[in-house]
N, C-alpha and C. Protein backbone atom coordinates (compact mmCIF):
# COMPACT_ATOMS: atom_id res chain seq x y z
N UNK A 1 101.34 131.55 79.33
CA UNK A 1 101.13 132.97 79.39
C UNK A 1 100.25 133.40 78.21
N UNK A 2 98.82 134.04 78.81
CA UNK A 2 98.13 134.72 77.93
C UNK A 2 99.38 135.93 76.41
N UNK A 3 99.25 135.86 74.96
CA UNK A 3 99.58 137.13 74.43
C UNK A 3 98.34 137.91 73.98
N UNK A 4 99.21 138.69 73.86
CA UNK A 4 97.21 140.02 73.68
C UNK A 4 97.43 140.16 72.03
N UNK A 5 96.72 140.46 71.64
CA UNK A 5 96.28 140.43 69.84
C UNK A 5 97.26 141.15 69.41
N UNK A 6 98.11 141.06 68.30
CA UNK A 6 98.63 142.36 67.78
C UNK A 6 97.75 143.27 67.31
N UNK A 7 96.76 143.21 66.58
CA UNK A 7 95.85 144.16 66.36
C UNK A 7 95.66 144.79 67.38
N UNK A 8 95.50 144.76 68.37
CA UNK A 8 95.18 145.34 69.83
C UNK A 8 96.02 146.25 70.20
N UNK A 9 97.60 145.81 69.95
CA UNK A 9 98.35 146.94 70.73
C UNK A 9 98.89 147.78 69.84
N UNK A 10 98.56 147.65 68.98
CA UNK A 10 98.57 149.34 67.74
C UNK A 10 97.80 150.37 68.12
N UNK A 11 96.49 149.67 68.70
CA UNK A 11 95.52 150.96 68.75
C UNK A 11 95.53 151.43 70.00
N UNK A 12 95.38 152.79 69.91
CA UNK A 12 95.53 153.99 71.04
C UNK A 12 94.27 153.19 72.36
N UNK A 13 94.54 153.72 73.22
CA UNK A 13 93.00 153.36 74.39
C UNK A 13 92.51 154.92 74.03
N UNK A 14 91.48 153.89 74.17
CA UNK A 14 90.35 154.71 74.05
C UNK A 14 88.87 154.09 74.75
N UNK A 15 88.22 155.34 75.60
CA UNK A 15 86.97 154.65 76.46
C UNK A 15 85.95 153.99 75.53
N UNK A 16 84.98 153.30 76.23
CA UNK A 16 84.20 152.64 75.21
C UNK A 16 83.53 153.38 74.43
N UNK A 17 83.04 152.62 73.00
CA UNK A 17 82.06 153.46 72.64
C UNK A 17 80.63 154.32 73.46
N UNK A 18 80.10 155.09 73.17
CA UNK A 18 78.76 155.50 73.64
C UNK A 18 77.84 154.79 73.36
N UNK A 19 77.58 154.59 72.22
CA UNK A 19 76.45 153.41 71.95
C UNK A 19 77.04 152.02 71.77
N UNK A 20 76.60 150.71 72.27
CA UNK A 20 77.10 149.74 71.79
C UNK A 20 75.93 148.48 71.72
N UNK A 21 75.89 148.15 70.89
CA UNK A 21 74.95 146.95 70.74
C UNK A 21 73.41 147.82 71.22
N UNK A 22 73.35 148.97 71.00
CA UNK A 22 72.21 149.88 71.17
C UNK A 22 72.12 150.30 72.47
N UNK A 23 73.15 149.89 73.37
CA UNK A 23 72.86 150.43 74.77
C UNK A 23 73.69 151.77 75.12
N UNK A 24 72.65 152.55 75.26
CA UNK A 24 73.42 154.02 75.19
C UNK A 24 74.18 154.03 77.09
N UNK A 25 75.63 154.32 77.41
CA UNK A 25 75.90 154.60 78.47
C UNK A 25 75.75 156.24 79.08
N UNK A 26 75.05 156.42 79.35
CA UNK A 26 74.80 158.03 79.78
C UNK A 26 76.13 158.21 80.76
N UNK A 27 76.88 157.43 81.33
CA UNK A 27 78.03 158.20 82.43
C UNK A 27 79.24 158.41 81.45
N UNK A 28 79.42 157.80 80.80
CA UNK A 28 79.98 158.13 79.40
C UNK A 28 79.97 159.58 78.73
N UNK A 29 78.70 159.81 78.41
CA UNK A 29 78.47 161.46 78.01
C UNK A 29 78.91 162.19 79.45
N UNK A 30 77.95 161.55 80.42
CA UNK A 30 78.09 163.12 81.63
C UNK A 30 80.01 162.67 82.17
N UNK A 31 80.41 162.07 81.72
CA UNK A 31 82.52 162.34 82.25
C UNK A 31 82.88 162.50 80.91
N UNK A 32 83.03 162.74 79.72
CA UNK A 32 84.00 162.91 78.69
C UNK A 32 84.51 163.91 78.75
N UNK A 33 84.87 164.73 79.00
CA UNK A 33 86.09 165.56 79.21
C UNK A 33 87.18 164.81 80.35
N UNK A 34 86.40 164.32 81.30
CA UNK A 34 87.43 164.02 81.99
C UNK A 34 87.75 162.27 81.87
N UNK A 35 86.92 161.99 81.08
CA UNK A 35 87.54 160.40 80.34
C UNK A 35 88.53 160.81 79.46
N UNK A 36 88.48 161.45 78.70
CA UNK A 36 89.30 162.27 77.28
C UNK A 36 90.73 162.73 77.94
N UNK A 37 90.78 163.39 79.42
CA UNK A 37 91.85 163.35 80.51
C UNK A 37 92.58 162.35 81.00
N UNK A 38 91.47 161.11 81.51
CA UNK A 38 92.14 160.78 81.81
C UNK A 38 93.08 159.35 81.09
N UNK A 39 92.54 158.97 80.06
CA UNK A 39 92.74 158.05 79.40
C UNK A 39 94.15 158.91 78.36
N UNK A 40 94.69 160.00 78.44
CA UNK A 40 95.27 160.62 78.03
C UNK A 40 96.71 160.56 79.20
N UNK A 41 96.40 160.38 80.48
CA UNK A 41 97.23 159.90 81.32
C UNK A 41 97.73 158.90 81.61
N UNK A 42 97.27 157.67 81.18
CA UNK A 42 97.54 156.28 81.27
C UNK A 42 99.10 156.09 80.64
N UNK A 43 99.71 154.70 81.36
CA UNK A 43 100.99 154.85 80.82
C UNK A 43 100.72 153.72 80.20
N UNK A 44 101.97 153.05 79.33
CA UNK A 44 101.29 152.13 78.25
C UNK A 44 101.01 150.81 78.85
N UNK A 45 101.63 150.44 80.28
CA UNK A 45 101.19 149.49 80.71
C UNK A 45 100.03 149.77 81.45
N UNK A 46 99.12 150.97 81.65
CA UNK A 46 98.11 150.86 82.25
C UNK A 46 97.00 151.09 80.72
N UNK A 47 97.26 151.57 79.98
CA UNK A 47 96.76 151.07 78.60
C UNK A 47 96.76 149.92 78.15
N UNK A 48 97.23 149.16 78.03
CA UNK A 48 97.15 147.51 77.87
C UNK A 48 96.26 147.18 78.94
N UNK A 49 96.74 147.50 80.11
CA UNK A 49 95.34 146.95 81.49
C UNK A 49 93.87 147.42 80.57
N UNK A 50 93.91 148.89 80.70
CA UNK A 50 92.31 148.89 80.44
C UNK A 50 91.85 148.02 78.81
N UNK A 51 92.83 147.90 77.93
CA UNK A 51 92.14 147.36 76.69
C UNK A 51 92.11 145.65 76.88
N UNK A 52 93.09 145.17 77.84
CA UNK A 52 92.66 143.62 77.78
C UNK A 52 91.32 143.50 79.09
N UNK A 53 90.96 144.65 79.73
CA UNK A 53 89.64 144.41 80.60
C UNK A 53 88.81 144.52 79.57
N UNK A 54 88.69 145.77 78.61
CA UNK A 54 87.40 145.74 77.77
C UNK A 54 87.23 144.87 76.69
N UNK A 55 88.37 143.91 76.30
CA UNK A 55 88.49 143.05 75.36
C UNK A 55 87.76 142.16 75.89
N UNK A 56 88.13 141.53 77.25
CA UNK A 56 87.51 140.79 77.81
C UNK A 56 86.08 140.75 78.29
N UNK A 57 86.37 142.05 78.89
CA UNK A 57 84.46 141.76 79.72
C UNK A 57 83.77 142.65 78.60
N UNK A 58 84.47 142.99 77.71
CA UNK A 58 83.20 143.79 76.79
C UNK A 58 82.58 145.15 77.09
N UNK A 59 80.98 145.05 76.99
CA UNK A 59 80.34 146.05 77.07
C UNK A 59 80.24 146.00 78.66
N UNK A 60 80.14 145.05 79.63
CA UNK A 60 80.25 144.78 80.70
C UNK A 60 81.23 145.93 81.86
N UNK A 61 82.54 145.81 81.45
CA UNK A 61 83.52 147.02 81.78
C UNK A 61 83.12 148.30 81.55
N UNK A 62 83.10 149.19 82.69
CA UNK A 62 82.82 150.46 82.42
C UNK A 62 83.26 150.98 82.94
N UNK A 63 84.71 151.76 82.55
CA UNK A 63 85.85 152.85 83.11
C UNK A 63 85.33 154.12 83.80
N UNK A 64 83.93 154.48 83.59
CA UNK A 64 83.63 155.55 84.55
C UNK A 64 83.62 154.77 85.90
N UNK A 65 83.71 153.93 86.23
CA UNK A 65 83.43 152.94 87.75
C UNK A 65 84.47 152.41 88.04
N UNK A 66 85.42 152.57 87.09
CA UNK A 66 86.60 152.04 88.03
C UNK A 66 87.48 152.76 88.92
N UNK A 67 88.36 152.10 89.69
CA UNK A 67 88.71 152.68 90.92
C UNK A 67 89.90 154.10 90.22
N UNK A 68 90.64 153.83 89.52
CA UNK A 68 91.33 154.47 89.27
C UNK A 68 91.05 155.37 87.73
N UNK A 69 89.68 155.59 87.40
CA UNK A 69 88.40 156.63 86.75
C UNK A 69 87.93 157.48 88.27
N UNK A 70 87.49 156.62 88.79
CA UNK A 70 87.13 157.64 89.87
C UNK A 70 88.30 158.17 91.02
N UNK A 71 89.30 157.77 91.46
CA UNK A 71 90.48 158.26 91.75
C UNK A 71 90.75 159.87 91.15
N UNK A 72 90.90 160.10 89.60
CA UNK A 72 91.35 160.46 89.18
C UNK A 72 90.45 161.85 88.72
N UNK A 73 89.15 161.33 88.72
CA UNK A 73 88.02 162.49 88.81
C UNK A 73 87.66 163.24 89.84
N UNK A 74 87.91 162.84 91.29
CA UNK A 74 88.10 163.54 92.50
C UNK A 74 89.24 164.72 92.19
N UNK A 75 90.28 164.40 91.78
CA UNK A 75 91.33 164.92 91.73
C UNK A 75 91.15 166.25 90.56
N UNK A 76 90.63 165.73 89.27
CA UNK A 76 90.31 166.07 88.56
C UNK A 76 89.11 167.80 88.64
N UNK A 77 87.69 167.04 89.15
CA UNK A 77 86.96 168.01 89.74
C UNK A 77 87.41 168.85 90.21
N UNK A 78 88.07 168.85 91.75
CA UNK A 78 88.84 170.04 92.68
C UNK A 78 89.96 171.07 91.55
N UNK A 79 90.51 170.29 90.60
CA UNK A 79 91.23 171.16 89.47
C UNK A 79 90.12 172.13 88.86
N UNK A 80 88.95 171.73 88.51
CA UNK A 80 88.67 172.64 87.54
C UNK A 80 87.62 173.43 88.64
N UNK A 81 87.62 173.12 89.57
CA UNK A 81 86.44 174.11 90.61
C UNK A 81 88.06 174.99 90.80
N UNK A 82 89.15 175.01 91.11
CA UNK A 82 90.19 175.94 91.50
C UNK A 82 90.02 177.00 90.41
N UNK A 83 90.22 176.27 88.60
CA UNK A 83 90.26 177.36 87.92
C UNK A 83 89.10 178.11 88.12
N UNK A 84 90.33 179.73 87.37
CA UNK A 84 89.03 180.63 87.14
C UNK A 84 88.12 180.26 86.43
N UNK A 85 86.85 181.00 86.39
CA UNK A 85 85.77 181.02 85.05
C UNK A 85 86.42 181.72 83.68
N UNK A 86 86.33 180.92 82.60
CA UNK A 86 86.48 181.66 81.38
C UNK A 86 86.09 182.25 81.45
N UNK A 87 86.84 183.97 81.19
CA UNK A 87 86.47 185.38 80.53
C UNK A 87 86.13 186.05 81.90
N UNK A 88 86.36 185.26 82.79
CA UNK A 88 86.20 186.30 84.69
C UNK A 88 87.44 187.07 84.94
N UNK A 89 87.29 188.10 85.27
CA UNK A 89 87.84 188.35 85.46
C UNK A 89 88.62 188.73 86.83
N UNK A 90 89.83 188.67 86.82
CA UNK A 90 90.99 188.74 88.03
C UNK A 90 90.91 189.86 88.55
């Protein structure tokens, strides 16, 4: 049985960096609010999932494309098209 680093499971998940090895991910900028959501929803065993994928595949892994990033942004979207507009009024 694989163990995962202790260094590893101290730290919070968190999506990849924006820049890495100089490669800027633009889907990165255009979802952070709703990466910042949803990585805020993860339970700790689906936190361990996403940090031993990006441990592994690296810069390669990219959580805006995964099934359950995009799952969760469908869901997500239709929430904030329901709310009102800030400062509209009722």
């Amino acid at each position: 049985m694989q163990t995962f680093p202790a260094e590893m499971a101290d730290r919070p998940p968190s999506p990849p960096p924006l820049e890495a090895d100089g490669v800027h991910d633009p889907e990165v900028d255009n979802h952070r609010e709703a990466l910042d959501a949803y990585m805020a929803t993860l339970s700790e065993e689906q936190a361990l999932t996403y940090k031993i994928a990006y441990s592994c595949l690296g810069h390669s892994y990219t959580v805006v494309r995964s099934q359950g990033f995009l799952a969760f942004l469908k869901k997500w979207e239709k929430t904030k098209k329901a709310e009102p507009a800030a400062g509209a009024k009722e």
